[in-house]
C-alpha atoms as a PDB file:
ATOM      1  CA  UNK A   1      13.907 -80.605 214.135  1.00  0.00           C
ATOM      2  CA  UNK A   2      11.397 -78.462 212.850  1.00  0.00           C
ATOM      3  CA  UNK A   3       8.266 -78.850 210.239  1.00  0.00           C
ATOM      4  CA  UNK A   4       8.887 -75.811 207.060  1.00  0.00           C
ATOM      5  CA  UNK A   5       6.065 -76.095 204.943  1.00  0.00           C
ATOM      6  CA  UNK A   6       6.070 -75.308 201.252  1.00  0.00           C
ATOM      7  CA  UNK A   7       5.045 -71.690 199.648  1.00  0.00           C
ATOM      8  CA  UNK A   8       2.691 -72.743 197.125  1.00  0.00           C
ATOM      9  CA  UNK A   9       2.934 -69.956 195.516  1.00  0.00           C
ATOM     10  CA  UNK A  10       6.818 -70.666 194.603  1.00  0.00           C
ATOM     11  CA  UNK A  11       6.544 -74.267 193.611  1.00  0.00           C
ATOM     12  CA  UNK A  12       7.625 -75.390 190.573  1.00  0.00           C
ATOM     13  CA  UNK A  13       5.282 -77.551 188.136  1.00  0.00           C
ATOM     14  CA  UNK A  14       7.770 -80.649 188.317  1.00  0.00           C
ATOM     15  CA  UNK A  15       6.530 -80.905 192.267  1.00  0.00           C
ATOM     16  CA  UNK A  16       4.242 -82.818 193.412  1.00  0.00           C
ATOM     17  CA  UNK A  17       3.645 -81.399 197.303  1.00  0.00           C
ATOM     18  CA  UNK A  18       2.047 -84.449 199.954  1.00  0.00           C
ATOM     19  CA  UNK A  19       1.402 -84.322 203.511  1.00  0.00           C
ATOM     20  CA  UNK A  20      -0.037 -80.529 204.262  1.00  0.00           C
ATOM     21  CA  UNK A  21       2.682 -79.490 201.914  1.00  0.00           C
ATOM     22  CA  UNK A  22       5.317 -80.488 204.222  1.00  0.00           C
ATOM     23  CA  UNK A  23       6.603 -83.456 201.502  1.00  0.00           C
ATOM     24  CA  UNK A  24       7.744 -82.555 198.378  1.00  0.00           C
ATOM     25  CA  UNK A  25       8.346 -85.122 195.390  1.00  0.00           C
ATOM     26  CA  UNK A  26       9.778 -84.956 191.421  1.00  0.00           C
ATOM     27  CA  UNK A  27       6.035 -85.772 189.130  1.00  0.00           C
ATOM     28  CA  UNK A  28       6.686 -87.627 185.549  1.00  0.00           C
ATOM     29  CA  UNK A  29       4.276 -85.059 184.588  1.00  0.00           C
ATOM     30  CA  UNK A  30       3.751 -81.444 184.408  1.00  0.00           C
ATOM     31  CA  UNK A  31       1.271 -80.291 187.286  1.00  0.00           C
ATOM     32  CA  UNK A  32      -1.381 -77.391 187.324  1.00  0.00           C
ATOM     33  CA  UNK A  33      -0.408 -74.839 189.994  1.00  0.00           C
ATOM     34  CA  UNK A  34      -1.815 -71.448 189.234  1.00  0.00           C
ATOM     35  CA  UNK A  35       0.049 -69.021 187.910  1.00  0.00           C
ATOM     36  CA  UNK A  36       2.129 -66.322 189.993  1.00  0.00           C
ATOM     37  CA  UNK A  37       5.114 -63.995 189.453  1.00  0.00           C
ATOM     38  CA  UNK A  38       7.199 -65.921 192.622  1.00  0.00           C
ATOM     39  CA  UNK A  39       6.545 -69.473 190.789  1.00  0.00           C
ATOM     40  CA  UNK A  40       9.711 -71.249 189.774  1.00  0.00           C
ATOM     41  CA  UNK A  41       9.217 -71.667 186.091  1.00  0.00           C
ATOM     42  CA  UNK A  42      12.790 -72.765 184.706  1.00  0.00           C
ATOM     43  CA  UNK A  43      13.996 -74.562 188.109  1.00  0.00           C
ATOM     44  CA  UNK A  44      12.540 -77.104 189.967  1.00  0.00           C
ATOM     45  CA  UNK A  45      12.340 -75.459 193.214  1.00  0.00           C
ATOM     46  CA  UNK A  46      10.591 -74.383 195.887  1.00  0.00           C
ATOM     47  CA  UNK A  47      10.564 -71.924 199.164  1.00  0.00           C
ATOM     48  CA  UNK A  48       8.968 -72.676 202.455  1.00  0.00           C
ATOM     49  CA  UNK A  49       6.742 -70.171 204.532  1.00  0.00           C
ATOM     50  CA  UNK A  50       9.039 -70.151 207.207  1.00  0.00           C
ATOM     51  CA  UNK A  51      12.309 -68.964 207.698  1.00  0.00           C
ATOM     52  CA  UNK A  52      15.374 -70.609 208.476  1.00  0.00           C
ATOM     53  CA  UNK A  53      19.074 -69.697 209.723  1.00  0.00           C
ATOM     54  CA  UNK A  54      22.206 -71.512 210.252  1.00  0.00           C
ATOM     55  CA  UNK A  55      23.086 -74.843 209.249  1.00  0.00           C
ATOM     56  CA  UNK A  56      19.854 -76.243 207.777  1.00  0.00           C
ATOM     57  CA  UNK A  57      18.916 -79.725 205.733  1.00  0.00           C
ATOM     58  CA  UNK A  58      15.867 -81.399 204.280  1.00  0.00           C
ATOM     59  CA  UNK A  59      15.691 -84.982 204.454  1.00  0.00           C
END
């Protein structure tokens, strides 16, 4: 297995990130993450820092 930890610069306001932004959770409420033209806006998304190929899951 390996640890992918989340952009912050990509996650979406719906997020709430936990654990050295390695755990990522749906918030009832609208969060305050900076703005930045890779945020996810419309979509409640997120990339991680590190790259990954092949079959891949989060769990």
């Amino acid at each position: 297995s390996r640890l992918l930890t989340v952009d912050l610069n990509s996650v979406n306001y719906w997020l709430r990130l936990f654990e050295e932004n390695t755990v990522i959770t749906y918030s009832d409420t609208r969060l305050s993450y900076p703005d930045h033209p890779d945020r996810f806006d419309s979509w409640t998304m997120a990339l991680c820092r590190e790259s990954v190929t092949g079959r891949c899951y989060w769990e």
